[in-house]
Protein backbone atom coordinates (compact mmCIF):
# COMPACT_ATOMS: atom_id res chain seq x y z
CA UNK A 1 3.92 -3.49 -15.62
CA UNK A 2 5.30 -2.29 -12.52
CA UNK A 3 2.49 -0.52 -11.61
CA UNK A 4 -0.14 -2.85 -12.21
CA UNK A 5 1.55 -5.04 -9.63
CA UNK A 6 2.05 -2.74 -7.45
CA UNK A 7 -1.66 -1.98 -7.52
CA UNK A 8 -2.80 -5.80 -7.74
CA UNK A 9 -0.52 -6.24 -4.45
CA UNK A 10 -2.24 -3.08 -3.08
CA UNK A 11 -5.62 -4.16 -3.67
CA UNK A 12 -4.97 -7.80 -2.03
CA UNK A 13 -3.49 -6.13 1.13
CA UNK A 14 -6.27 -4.04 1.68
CA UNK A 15 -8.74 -7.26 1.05
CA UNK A 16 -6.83 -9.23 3.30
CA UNK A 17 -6.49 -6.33 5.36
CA UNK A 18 -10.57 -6.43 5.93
CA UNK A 19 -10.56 -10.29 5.64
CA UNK A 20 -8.22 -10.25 8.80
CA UNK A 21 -9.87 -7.54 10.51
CA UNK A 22 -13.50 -8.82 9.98
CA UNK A 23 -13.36 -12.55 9.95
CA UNK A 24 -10.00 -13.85 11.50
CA UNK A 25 -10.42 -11.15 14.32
CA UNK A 26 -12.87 -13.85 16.15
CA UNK A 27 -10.62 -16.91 14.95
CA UNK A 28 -7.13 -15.91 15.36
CA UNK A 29 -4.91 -15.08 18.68
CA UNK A 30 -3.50 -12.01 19.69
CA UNK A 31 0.21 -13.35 18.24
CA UNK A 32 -1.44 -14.58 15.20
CA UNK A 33 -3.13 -11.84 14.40
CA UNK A 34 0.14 -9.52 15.35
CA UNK A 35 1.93 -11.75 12.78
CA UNK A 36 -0.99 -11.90 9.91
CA UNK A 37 -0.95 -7.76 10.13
CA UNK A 38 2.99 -7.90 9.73
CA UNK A 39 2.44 -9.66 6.52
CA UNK A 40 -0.19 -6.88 5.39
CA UNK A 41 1.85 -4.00 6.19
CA UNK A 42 4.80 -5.13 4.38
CA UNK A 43 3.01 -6.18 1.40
CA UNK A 44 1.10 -2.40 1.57
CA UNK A 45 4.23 -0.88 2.12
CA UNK A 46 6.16 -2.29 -0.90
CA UNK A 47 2.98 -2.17 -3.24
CA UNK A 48 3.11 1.67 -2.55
CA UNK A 49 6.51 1.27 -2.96
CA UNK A 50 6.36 -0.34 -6.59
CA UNK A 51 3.99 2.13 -7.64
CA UNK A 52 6.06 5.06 -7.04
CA UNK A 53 8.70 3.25 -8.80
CA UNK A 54 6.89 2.69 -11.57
CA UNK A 55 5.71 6.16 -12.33
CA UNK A 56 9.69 7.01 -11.67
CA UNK A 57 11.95 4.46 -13.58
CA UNK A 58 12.04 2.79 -16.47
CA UNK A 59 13.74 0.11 -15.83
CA UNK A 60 16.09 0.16 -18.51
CA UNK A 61 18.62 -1.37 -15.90
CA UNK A 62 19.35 -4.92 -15.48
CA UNK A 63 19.96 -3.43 -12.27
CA UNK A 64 16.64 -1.95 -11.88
CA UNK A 65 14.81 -4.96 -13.54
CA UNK A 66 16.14 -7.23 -10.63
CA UNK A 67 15.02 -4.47 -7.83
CA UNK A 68 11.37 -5.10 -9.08
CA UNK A 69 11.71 -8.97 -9.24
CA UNK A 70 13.17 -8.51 -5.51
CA UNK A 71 10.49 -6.77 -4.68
CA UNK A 72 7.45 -8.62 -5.97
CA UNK A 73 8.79 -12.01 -5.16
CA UNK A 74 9.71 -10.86 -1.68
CA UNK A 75 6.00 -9.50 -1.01
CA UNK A 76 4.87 -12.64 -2.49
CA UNK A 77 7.63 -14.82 -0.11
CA UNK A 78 7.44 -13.02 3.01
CA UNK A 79 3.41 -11.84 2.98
CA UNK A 80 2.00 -15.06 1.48
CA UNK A 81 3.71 -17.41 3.80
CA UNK A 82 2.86 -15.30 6.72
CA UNK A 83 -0.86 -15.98 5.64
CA UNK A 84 -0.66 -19.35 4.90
CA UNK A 85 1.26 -20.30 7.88
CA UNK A 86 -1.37 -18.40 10.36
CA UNK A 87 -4.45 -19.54 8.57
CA UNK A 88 -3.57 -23.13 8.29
CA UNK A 89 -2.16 -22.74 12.14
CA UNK A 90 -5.54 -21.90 13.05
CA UNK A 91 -6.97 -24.73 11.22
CA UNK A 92 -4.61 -27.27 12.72
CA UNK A 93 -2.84 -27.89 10.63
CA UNK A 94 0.59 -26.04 10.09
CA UNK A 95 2.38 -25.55 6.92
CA UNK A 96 5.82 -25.90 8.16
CA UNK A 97 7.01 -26.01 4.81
CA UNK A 98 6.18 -22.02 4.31
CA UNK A 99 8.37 -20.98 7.59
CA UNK A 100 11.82 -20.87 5.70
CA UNK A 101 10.19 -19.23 2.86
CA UNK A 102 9.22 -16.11 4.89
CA UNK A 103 12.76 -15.17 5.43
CA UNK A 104 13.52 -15.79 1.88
CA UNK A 105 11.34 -13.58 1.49
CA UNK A 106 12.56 -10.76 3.61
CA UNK A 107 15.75 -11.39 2.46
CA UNK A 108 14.68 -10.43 -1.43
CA UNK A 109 13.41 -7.17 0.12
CA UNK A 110 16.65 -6.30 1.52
CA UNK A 111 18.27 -6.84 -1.72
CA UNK A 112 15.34 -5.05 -3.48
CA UNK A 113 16.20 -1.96 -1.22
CA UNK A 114 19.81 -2.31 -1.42
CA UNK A 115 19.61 -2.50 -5.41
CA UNK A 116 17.69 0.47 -5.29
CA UNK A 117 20.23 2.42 -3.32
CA UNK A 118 22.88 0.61 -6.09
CA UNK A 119 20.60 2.32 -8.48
CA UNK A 120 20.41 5.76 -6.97
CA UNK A 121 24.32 6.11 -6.50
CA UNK A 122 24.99 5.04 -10.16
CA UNK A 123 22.51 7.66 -11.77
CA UNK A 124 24.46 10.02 -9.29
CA UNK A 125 27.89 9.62 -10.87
């Protein structure tokens, strides 16, 4: 299951990717547009990153389980506000409600990466 979110989050970044670069290009600022690429690279970067987890665990861990939940939600936190914020910002009409949700979002990463370095020492010892 991993993987197919990993891919699903893959294939959305690289739509929004071409969404931003094609269409919001002429609507957005230089700041928004700095911020709305943030959002893609992070969500690319832990798709690819749930993939190769996926094809490597098995998440037979309850530690393990929660890394993946970390990680999906905190794509779906941090990326997702970052586009809603920008696109309704260039609409007028801000969704302040989204800004403490991005760092809730980054925050799950962390504590996706730090589980997974939990998860690395324990199969160590």
């Amino acid at each position: 299951m991993v993987q197919v979110l990993g891919a699903l989050l893959g294939l959305l970044a690289v739509i929004f990717g071409a969404f931003g670069a094609h269409t919001l290009k002429k609507k957005l600022s230089a700041a928004q547009m700095q911020s709305y690429e943030t959002g893609i690279k992070y969500q690319m970067y832990h798709a690819i990153l749930l993939l190769v987890l996926g094809f490597n665990m098995g998440f037979s861990t309850a530690a393990e389980r929660y890394m993946a939940y970390c990680f999906v939600l905190g794509i779906v936190f941090f990326s997702f506000s970052i586009y809603g914020l920008i696109l309704t910002e260039s609409k007028g009409r801000k969704w302040r409600f989204l800004g403490p949700v991005t760092p809730l979002g980054g925050l799950l990463l962390v504590i996706g990466w730090a589980l997974l370095i939990y998860s690395f020492l324990i199969n160590m010892f």
